[in-house]
N, C-alpha and C. Protein backbone atom coordinates (compact mmCIF):
# COMPACT_ATOMS: atom_id res chain seq x y z
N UNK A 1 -28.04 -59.95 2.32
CA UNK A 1 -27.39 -58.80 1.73
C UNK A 1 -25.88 -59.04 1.80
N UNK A 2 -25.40 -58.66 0.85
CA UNK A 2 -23.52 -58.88 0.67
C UNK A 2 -22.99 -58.26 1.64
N UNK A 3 -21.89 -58.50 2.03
CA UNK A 3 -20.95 -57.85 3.37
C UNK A 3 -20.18 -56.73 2.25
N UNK A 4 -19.86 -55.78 2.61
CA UNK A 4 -19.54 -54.73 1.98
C UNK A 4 -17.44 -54.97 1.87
N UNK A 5 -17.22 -54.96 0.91
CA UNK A 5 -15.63 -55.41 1.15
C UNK A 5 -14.69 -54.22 1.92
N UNK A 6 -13.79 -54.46 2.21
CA UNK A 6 -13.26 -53.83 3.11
C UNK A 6 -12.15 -52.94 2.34
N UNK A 7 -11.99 -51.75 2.66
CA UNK A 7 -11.21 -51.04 2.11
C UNK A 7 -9.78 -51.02 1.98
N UNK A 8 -9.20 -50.93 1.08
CA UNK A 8 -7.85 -50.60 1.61
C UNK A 8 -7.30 -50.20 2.54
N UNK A 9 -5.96 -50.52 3.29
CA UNK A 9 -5.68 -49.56 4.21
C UNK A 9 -4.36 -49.00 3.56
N UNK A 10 -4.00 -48.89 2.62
CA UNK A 10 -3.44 -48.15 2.18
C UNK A 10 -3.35 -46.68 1.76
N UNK A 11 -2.79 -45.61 1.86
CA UNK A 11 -3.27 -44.23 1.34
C UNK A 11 -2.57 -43.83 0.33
N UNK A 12 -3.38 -43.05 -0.40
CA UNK A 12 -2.50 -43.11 -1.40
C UNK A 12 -1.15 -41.65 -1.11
N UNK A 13 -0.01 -41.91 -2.14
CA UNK A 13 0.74 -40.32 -1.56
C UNK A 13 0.35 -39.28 -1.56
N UNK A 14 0.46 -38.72 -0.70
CA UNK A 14 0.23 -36.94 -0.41
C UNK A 14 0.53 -36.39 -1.08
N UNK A 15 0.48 -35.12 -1.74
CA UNK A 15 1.00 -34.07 -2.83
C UNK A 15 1.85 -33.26 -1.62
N UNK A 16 3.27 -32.60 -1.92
CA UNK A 16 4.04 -31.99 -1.08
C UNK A 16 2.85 -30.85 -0.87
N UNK A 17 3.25 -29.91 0.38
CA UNK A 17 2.96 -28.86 0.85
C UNK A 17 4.14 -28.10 0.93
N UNK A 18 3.82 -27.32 0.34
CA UNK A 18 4.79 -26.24 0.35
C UNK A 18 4.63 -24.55 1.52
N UNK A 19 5.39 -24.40 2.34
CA UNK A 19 5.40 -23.71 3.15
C UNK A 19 6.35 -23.29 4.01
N UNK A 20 6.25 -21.65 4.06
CA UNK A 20 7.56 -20.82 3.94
C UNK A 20 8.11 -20.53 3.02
N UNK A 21 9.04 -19.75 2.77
CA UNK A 21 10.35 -19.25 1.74
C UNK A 21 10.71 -20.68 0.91
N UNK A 22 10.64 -20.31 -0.48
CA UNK A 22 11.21 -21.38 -1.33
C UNK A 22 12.93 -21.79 -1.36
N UNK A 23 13.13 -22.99 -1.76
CA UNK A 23 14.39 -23.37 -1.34
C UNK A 23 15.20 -22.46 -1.83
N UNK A 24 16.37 -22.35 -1.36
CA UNK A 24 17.21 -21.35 -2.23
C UNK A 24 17.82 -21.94 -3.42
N UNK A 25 17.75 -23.21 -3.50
CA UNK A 25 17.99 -23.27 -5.19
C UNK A 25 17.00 -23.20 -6.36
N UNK A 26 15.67 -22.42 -5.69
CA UNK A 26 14.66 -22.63 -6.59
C UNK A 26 14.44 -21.22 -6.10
N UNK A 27 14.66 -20.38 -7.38
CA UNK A 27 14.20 -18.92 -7.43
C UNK A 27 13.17 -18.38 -7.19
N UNK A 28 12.58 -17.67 -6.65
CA UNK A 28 11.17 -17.08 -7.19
C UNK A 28 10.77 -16.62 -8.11
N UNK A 29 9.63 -16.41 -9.00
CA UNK A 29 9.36 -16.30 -9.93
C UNK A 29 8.86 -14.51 -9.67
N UNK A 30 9.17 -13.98 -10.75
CA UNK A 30 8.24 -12.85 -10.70
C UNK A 30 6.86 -12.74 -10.96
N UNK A 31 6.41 -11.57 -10.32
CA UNK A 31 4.86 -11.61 -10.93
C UNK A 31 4.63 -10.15 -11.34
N UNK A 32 4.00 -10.16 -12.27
CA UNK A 32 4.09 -9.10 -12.93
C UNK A 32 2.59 -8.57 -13.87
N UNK A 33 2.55 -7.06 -13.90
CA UNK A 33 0.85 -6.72 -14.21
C UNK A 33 0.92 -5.87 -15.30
N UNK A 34 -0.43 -5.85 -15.79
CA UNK A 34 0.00 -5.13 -17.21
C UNK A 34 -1.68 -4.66 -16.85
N UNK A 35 -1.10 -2.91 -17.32
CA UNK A 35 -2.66 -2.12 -17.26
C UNK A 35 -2.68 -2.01 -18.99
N UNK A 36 -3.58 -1.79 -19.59
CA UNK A 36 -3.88 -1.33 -20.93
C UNK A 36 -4.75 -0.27 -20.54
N UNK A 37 -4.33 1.03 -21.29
CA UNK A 37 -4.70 2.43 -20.90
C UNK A 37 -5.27 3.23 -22.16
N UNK A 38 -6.06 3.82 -22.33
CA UNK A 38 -6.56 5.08 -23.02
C UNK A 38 -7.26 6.30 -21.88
N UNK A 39 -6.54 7.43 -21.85
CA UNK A 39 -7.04 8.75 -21.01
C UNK A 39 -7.55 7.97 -19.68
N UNK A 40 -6.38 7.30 -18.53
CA UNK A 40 -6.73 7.13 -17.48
C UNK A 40 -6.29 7.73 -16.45
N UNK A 41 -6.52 8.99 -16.66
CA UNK A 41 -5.35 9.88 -15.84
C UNK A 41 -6.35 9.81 -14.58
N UNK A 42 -7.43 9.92 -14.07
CA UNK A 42 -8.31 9.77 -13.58
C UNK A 42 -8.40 8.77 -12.56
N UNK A 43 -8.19 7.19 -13.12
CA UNK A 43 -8.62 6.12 -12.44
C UNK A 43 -6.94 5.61 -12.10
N UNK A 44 -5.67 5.80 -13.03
CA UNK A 44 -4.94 5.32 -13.25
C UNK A 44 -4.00 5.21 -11.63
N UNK A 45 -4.41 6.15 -10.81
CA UNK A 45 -3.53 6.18 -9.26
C UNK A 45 -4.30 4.89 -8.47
N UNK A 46 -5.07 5.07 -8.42
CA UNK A 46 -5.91 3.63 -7.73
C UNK A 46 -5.73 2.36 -8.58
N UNK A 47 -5.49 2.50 -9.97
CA UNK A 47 -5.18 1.31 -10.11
C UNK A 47 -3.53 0.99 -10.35
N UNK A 48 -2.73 1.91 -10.18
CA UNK A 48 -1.40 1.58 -10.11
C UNK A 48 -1.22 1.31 -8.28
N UNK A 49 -2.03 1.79 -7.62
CA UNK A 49 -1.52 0.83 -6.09
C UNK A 49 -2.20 0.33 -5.65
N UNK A 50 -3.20 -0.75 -6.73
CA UNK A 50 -4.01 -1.74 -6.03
C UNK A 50 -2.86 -2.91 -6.82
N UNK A 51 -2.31 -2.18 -7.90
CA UNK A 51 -1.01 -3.40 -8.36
C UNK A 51 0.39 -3.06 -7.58
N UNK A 52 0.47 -2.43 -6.43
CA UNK A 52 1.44 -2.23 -5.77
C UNK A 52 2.42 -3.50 -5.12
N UNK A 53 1.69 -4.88 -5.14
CA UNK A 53 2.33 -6.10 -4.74
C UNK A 53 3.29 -6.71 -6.02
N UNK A 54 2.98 -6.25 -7.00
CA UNK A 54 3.36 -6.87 -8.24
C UNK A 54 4.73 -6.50 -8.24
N UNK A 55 5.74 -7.37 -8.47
CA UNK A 55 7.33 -7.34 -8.85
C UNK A 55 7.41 -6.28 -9.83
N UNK A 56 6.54 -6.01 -11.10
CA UNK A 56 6.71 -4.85 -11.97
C UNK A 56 5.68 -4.43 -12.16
N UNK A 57 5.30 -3.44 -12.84
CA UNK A 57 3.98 -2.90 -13.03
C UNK A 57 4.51 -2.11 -14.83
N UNK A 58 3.30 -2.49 -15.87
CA UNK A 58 3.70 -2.51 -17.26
C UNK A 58 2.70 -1.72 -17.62
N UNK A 59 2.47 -0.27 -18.28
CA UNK A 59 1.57 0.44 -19.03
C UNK A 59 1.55 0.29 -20.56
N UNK A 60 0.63 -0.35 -20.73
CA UNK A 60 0.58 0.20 -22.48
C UNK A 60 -0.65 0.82 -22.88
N UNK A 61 -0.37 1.63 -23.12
CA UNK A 61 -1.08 3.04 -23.65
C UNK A 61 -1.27 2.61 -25.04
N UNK A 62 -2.84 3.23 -25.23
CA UNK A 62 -3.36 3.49 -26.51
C UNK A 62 -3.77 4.97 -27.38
N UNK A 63 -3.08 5.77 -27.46
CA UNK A 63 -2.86 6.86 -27.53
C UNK A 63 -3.08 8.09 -26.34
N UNK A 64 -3.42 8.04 -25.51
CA UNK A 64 -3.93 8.92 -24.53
C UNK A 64 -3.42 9.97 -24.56
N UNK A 65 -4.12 11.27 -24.64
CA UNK A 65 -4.70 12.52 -24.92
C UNK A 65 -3.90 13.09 -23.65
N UNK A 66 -4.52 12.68 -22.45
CA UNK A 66 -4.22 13.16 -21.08
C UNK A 66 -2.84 12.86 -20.40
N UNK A 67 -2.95 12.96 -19.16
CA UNK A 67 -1.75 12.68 -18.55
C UNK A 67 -1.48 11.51 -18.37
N UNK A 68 -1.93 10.22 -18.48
CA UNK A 68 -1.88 8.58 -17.91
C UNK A 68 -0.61 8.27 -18.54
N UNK A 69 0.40 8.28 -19.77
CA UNK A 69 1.75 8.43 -19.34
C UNK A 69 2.72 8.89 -18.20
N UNK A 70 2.88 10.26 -18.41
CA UNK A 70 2.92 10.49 -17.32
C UNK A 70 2.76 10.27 -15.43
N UNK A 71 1.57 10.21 -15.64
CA UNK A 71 1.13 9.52 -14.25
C UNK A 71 2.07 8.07 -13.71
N UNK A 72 1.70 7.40 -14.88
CA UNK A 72 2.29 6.19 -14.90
C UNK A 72 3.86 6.07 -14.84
N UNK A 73 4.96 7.07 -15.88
CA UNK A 73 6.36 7.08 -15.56
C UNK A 73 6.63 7.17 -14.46
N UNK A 74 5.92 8.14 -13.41
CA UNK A 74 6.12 9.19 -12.21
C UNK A 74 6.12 8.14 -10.73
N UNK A 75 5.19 7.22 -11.56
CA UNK A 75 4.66 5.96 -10.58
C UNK A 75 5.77 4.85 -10.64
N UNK A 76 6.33 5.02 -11.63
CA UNK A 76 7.71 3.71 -11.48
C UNK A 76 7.05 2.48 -12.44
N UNK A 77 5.72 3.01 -13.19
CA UNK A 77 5.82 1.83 -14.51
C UNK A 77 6.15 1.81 -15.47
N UNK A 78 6.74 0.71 -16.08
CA UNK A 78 7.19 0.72 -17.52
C UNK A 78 5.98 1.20 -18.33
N UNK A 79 6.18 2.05 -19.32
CA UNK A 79 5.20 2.44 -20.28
C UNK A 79 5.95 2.29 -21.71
N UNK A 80 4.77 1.64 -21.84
CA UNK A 80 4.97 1.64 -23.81
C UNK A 80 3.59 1.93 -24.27
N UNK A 81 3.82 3.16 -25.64
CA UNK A 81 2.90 3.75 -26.06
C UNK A 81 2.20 2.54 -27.19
């Protein structure tokens, strides 16, 4: 039976790890959420602070009847009808 050849001992390069705060010449990026809404006056509080981590929070409304504008200005998101 053949002797099995021997491997490299070479490795190949590592991919950086990144960890901690980014350099300060490299910005952070925002992150940012977008609800699309019709009459969510209802659901619209639970889902505006399950997006509470998000840098912005963006409503666009599809005509809604109810209060989910509202709700949403009151909450600190951008809304566009």
């Amino acid at each position: 039976m053949p002797e099995a050849s021997a491997q490299s001992s070479a490795t190949p390069a590592a991919s950086p790890v990144h960890s901690g705060p980014p350099p300060a010449s490299r910005a952070r990026s925002n992150i940012e959420v977008i609800l699309i809404t019709k009459n969510e006056e209802k659901n619209l509080p639970h889902a505006l602070a399950s997006a509470a981590w998000a840098d912005a929070v963006h409503v666009v409304d599809s005509g809604s009847t109810d209060a989910t504008r509202d709700l949403a200005r009151a909450a600190g998101a951008n809304v566009a009808d």
